[in-house]
Protein backbone atom coordinates (compact mmCIF):
# COMPACT_ATOMS: atom_id res chain seq x y z
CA UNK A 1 125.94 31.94 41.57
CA UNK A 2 124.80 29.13 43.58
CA UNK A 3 126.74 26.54 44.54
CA UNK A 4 127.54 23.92 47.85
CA UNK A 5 129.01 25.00 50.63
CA UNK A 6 132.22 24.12 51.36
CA UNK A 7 134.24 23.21 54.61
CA UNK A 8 136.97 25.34 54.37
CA UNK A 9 134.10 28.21 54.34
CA UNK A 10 132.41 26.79 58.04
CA UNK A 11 134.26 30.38 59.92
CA UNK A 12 133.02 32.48 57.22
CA UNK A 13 129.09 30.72 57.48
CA UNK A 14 129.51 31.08 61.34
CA UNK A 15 130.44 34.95 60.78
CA UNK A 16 127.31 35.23 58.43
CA UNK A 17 125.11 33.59 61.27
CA UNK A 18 126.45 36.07 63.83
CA UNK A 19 125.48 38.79 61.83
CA UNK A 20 121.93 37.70 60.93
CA UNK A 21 121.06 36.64 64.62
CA UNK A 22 122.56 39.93 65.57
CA UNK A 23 119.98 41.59 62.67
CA UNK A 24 117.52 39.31 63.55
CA UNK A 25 117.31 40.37 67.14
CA UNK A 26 117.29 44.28 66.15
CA UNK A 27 114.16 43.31 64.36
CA UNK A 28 112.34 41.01 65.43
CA UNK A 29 113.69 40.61 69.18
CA UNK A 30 114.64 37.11 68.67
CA UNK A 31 118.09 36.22 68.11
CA UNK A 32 119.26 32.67 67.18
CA UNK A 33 121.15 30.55 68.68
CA UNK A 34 124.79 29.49 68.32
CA UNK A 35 124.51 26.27 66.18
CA UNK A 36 126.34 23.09 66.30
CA UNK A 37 129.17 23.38 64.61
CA UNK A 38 129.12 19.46 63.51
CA UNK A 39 125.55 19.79 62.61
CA UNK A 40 126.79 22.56 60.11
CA UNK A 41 129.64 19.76 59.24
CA UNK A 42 127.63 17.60 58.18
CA UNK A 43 125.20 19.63 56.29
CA UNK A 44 128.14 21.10 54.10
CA UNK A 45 129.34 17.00 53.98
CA UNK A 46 125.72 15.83 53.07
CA UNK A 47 125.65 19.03 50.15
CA UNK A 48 122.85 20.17 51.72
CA UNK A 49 124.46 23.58 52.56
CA UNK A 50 124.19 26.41 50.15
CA UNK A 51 126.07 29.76 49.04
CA UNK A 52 125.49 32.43 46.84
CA UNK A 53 128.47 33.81 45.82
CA UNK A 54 128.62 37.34 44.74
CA UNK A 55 131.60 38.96 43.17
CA UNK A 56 133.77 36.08 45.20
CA UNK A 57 132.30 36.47 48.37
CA UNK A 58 129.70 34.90 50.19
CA UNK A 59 126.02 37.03 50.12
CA UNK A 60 123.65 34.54 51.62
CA UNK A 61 123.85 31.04 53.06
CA UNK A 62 121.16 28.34 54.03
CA UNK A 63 120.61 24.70 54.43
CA UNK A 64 118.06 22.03 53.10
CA UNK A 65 116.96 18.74 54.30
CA UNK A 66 114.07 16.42 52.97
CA UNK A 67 112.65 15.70 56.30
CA UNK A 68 111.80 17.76 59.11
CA UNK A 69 109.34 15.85 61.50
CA UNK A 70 109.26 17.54 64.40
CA UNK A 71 108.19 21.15 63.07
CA UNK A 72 106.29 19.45 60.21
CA UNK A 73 104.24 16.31 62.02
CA UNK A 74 101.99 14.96 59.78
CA UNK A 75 102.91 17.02 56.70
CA UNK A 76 106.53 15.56 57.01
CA UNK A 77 105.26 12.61 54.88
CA UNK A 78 104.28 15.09 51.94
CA UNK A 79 107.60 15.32 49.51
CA UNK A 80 109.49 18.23 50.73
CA UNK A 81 112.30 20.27 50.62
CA UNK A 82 112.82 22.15 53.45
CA UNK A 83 115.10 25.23 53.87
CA UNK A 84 116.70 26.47 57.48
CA UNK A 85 118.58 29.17 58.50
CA UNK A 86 119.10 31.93 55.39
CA UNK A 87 121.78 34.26 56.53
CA UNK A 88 123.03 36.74 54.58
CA UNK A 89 125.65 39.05 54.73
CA UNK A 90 124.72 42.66 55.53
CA UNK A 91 126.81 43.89 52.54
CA UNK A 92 124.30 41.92 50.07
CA UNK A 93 120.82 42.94 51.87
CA UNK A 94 117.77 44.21 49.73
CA UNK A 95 119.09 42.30 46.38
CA UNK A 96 116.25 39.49 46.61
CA UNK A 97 118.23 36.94 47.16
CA UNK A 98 115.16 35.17 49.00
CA UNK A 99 113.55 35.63 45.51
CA UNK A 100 116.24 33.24 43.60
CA UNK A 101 116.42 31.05 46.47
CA UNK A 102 112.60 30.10 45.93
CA UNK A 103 113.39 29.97 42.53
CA UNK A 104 116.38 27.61 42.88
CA UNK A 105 114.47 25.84 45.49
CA UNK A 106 111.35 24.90 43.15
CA UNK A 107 113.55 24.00 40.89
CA UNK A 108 115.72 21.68 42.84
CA UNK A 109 112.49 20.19 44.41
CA UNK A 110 111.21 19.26 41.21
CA UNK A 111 114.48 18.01 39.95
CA UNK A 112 114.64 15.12 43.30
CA UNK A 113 110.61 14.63 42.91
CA UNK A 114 109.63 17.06 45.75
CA UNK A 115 106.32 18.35 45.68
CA UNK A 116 106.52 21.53 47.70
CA UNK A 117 109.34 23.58 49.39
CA UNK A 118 108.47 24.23 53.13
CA UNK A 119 110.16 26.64 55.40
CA UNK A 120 109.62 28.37 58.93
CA UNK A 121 110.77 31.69 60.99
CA UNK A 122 109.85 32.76 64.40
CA UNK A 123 106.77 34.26 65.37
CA UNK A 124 106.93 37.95 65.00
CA UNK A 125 108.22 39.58 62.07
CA UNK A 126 105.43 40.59 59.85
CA UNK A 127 107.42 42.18 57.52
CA UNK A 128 109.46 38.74 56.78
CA UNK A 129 106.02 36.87 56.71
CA UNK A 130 104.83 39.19 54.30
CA UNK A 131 108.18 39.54 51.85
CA UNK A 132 108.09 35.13 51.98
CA UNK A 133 104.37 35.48 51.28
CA UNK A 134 105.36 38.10 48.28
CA UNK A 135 107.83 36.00 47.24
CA UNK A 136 105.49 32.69 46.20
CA UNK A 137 104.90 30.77 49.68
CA UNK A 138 101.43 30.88 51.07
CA UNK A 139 101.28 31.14 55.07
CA UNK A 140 99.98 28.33 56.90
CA UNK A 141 99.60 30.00 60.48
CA UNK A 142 101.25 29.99 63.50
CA UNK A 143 102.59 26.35 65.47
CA UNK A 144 104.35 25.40 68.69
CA UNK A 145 107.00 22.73 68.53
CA UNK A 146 105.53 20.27 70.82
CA UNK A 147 109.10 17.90 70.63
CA UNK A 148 111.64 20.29 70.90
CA UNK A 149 114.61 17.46 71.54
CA UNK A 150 117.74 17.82 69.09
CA UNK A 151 116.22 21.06 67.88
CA UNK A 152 118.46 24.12 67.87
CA UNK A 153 117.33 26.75 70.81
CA UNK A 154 115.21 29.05 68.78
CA UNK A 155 112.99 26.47 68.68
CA UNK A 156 112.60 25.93 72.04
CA UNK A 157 109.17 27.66 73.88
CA UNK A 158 108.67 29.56 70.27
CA UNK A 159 105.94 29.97 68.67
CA UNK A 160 107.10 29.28 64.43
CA UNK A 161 105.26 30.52 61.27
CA UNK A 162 104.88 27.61 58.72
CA UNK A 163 105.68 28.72 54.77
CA UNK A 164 104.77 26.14 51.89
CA UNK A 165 105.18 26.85 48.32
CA UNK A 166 104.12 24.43 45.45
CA UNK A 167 106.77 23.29 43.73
């Protein structure tokens, strides 16, 4: 089931990024950063944080926004949905949860007259690229962040990997 985060869940969607950075970093040797708390605040106030809840606990979190200028440039003026930070919980991984998160995604972009659903992920996990790639988005290569200001950390001297799937 998906469904908005709520504030009363902000320790458990902290836990869940702890655990994917720590993942992360087994995998791809980048780790993310500890986020803003009030940045996840307002995300969960703005419902543009999401949860899939499996069997009454959280499997999988990640946020939207409709404009993200400084990894997109030029493309940010395209209609967009763009997703950050999936986390899930190691209990839940392998069950495709990416996969109904497209499909949810294209769906929701549709629904607020989005044309595409964007995404990115740090430079160097192939087997990610691929499994997005798999699951609908087409690769659009590798990019710098040239204005890294108000970004969290991971952006920061990284190279990204741009995702775009028609919506």
């Amino acid at each position: 089931m998906i469904v908005n985060t709520f504030l009363q869940d902000i320790d458990e969607v902290f836990d869940l990024y702890k655990m994917a950075s720590d993942f992360k970093k087994t995998v791809s040797g980048v780790q993310w950063p500890e986020f803003d708390r009030s940045m996840i605040e307002t995300e969960i106030k703005e419902n543009r944080h999401w949860k899939i809840i499996v069997d009454g606990q959280i499997a999988r979190v990640w946020s939207i926004t409709f404009n993200d200028p400084q990894v997109w440039e030029e493309r940010n003026a395209d209609p967009a949905v763009y997703i950050h930070r999936i986390a899930t919980h190691p209990d839940f991984r392998g069950q495709k949860f990416v996969e109904q998160i497209v499909e949810w995604s294209a769906k929701f972009a549709k629904e607020n007259e989005k044309h595409y659903v964007r995404m990115d992920t740090t430079a160097g996990n192939q087997r990610l690229a691929d499994y997005y790639i798999r699951c609908g988005f087409t690769q659009l290569g590798p990019k710098k962040i040239a204005d890294t200001e108000g970004l969290p950390a991971h952006y920061h001297n990284a190279t990204m990997v741009l995702f775009q799937l028609e919506a």
